[in-house]
N, C-alpha and C. Protein backbone atom coordinates (compact mmCIF):
# COMPACT_ATOMS: atom_id res chain seq x y z
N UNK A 1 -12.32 5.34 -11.83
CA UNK A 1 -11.06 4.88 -11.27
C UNK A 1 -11.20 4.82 -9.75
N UNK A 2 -10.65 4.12 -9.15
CA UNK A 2 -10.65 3.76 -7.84
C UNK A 2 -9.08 3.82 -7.30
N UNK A 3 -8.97 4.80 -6.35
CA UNK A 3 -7.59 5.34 -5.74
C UNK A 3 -7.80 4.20 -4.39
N UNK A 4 -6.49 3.28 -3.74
CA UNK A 4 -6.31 2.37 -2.64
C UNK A 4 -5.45 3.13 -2.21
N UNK A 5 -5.79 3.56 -0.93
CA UNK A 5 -4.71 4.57 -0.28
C UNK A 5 -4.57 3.77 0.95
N UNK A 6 -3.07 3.76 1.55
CA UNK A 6 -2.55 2.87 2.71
C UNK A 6 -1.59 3.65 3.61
N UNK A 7 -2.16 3.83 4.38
CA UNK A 7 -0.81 4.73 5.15
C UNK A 7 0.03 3.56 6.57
N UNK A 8 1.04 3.84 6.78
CA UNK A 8 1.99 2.57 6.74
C UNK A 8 2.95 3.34 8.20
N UNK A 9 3.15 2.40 9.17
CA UNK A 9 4.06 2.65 9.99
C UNK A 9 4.66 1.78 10.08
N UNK A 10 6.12 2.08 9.48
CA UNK A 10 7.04 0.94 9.50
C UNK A 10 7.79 0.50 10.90
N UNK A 11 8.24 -0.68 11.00
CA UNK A 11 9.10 -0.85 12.38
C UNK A 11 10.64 0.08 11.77
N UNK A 12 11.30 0.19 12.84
CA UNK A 12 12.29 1.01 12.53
C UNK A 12 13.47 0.46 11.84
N UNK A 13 13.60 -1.24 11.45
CA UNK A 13 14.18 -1.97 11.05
C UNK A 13 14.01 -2.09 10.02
N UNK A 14 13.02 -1.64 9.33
CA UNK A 14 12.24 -2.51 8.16
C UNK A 14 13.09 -2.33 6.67
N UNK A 15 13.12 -2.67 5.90
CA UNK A 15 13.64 -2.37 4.71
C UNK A 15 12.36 -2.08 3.61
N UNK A 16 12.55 -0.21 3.95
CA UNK A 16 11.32 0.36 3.16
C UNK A 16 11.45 0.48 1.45
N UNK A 17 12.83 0.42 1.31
CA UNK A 17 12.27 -0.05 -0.56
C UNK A 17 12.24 -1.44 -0.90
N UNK A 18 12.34 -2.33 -0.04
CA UNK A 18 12.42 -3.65 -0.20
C UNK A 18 11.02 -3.97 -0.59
N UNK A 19 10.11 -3.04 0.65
CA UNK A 19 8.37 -3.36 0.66
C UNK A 19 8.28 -2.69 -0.66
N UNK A 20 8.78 -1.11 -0.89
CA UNK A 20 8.04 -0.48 -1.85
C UNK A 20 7.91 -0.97 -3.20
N UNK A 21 9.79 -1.86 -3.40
CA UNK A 21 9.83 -2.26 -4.33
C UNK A 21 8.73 -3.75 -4.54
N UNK A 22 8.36 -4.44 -4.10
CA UNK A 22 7.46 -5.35 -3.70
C UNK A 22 5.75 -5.03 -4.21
N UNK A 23 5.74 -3.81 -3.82
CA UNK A 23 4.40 -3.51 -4.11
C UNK A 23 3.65 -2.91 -6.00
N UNK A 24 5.68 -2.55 -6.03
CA UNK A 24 5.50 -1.52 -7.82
C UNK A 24 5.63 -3.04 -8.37
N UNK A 25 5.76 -4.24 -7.82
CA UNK A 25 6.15 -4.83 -8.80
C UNK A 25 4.77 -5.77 -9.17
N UNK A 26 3.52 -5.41 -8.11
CA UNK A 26 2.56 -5.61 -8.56
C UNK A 26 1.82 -5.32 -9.86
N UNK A 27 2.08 -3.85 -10.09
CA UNK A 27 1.32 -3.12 -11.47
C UNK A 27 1.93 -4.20 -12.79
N UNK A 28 2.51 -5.23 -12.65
CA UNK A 28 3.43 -5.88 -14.03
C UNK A 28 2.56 -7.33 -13.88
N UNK A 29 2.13 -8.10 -12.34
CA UNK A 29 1.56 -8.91 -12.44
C UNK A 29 -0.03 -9.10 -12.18
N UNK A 30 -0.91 -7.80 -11.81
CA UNK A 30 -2.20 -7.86 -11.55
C UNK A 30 -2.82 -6.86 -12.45
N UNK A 31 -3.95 -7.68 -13.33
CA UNK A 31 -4.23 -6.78 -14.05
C UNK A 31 -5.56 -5.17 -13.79
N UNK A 32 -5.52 -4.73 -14.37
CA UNK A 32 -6.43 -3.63 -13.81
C UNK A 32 -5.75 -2.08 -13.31
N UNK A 33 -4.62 -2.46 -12.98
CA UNK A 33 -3.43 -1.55 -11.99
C UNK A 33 -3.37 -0.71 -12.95
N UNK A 34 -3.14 0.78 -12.50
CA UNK A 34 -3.14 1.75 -13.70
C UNK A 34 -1.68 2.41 -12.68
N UNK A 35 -1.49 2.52 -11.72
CA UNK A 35 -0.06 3.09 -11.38
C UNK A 35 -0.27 3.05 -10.01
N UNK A 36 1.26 2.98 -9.20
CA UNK A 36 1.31 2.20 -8.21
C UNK A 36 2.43 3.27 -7.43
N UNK A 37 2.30 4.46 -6.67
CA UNK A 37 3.11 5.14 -5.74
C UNK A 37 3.68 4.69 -4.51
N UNK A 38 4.53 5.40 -4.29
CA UNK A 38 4.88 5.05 -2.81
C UNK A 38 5.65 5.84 -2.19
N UNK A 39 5.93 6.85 -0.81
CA UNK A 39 6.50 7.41 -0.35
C UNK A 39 6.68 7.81 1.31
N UNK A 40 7.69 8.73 1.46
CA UNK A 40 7.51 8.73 2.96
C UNK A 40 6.66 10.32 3.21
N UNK A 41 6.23 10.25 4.53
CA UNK A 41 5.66 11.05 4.98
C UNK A 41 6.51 12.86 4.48
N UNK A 42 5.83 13.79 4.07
CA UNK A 42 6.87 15.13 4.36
C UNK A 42 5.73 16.26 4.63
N UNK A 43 4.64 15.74 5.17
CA UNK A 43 3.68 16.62 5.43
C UNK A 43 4.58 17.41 6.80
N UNK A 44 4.10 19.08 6.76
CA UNK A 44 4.70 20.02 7.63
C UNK A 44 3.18 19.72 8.81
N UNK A 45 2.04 19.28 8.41
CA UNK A 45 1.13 19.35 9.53
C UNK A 45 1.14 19.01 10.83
N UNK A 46 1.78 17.91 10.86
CA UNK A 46 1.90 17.51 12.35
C UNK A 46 1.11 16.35 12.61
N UNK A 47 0.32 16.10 11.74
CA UNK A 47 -1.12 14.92 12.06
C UNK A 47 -0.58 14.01 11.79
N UNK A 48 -0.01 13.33 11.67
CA UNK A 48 0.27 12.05 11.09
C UNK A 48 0.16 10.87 12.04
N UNK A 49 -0.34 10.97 13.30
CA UNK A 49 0.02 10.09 13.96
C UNK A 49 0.65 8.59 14.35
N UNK A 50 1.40 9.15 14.02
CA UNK A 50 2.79 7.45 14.03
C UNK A 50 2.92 7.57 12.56
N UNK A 51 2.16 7.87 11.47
CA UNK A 51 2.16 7.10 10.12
C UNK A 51 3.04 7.86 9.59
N UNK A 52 4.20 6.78 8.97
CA UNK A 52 5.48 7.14 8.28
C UNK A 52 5.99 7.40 6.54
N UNK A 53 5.16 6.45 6.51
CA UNK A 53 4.80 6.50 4.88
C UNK A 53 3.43 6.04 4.09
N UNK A 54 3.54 6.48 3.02
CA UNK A 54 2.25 5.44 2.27
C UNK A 54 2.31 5.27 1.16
N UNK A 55 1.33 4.68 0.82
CA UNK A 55 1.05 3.88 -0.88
C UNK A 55 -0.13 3.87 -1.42
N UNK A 56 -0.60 4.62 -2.60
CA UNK A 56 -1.63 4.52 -3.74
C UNK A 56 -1.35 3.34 -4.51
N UNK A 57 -2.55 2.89 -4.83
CA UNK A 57 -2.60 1.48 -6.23
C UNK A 57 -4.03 2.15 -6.59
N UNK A 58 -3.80 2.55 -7.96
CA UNK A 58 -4.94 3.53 -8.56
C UNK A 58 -5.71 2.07 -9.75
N UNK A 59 -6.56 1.63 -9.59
CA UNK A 59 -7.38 0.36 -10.32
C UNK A 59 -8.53 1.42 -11.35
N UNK A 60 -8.45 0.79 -12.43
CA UNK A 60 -9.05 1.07 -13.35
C UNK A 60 -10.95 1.08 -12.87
N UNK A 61 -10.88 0.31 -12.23
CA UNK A 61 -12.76 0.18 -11.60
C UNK A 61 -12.83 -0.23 -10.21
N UNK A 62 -13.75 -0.32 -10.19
CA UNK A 62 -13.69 -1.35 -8.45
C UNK A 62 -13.91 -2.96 -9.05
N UNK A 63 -14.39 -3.67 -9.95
CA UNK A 63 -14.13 -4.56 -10.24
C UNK A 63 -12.57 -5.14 -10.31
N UNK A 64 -11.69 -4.71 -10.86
CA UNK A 64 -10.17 -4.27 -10.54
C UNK A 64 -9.66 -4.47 -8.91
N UNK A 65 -10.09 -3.62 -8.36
CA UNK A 65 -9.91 -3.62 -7.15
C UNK A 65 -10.46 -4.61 -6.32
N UNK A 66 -11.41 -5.47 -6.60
CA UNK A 66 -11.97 -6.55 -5.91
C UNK A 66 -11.47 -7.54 -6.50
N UNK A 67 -10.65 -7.92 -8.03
CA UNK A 67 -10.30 -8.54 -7.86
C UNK A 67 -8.86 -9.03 -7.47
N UNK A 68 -8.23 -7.45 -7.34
CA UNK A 68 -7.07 -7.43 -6.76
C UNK A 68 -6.83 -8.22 -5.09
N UNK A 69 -7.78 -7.73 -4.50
CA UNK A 69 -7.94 -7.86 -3.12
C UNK A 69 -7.31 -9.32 -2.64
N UNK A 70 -8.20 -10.83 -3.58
CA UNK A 70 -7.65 -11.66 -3.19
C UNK A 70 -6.59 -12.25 -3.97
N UNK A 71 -5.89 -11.77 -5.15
CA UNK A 71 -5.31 -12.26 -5.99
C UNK A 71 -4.05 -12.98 -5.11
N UNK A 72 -3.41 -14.10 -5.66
CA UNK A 72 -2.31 -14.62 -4.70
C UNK A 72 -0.84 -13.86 -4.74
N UNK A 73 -0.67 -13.00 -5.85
CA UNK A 73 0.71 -11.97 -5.86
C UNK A 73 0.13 -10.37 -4.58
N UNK A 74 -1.06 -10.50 -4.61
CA UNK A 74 -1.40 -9.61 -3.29
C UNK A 74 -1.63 -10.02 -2.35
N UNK A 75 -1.32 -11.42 -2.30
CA UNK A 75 -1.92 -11.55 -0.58
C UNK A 75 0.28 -11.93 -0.21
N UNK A 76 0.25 -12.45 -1.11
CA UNK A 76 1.90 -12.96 -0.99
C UNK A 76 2.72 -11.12 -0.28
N UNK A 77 2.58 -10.25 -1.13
CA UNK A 77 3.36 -8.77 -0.53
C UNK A 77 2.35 -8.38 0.32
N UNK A 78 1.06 -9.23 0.62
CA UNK A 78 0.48 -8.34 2.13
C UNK A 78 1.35 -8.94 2.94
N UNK A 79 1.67 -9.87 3.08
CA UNK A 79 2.79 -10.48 4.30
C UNK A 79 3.75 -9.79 4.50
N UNK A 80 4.30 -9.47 3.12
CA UNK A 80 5.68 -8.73 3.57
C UNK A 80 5.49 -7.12 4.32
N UNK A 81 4.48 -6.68 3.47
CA UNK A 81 3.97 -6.03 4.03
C UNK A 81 3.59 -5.57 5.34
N UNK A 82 2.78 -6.46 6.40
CA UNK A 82 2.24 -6.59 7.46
C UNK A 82 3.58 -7.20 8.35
N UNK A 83 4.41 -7.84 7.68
CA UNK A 83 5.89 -7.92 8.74
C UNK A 83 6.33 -6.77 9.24
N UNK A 84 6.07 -5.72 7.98
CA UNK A 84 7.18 -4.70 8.24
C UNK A 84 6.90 -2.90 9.77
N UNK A 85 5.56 -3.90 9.69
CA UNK A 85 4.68 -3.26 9.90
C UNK A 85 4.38 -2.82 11.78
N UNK A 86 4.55 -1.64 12.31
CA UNK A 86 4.44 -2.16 13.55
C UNK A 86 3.43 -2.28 14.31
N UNK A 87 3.39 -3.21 15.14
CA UNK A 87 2.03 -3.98 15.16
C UNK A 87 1.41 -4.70 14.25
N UNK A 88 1.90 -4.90 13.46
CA UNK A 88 1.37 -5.90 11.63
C UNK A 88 0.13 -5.36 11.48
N UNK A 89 -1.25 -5.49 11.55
CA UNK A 89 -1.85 -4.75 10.70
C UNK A 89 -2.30 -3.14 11.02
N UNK A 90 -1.91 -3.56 12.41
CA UNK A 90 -2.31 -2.72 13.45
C UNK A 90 -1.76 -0.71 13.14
N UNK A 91 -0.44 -1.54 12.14
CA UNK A 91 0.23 -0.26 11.81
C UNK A 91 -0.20 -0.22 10.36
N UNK A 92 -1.10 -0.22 10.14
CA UNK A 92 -2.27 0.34 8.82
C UNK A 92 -3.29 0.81 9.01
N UNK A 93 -3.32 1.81 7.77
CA UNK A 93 -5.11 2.61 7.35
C UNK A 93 -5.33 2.72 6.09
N UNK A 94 -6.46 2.19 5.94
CA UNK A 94 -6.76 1.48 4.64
C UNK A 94 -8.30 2.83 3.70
N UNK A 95 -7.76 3.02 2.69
CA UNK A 95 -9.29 3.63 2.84
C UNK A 95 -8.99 3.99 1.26
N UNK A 96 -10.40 3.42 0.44
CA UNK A 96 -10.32 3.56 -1.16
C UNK A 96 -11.47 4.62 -1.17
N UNK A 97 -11.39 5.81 -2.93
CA UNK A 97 -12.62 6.33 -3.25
C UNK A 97 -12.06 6.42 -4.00
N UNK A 98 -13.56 6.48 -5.27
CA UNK A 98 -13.31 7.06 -6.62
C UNK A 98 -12.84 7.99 -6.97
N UNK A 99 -11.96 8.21 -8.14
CA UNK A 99 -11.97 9.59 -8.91
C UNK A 99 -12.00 9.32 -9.74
């Protein structure tokens, strides 16, 4: 299994279940998707730098995951995505590994 972890700084405007809902509604149209989280930050650490919330998309393989990458229902909610975003991509961190 392959965990897609995204950590997300929203603009302060943004409409964060609008995105979240956007992203769960992937697991119904891309196949491979085994479950699709999303939440805000409640770490007590302090590290977070700027990053407000994030999102897992857990893919059955990395085949899954590559072919998620360009599918057109994922590139369509990367936009919405990267709107919401401050600095657009700039306010992302992207980083997959197996489990």
């Amino acid at each position: 299994m392959i965990r897609h972890t995204v950590l997300c700084k929203f603009k302060p405007d943004a409409d964060v279940a609008a995105v979240f809902a956007a992203l769960k509604a992937l697991q119904q149209k891309i196949p491979g998707i085994l479950a699709i989280t999303c939440g805000a930050d409640n770490s007590p650490e302090g590290l977070q730098k700027g990053y407000t919330h994030g999102f897992t998309v857990d893919f059955v393989d990395a085949a899954a995951r590559d072919a998620y990458l360009p599918h057109p229902e994922h590139q369509k909610v990367g936009v919405i995505v990267v709107a919401a975003m401050e600095g657009g991509t700039q306010g992302l961190a992207v980083v997959d590994w197996e489990v």
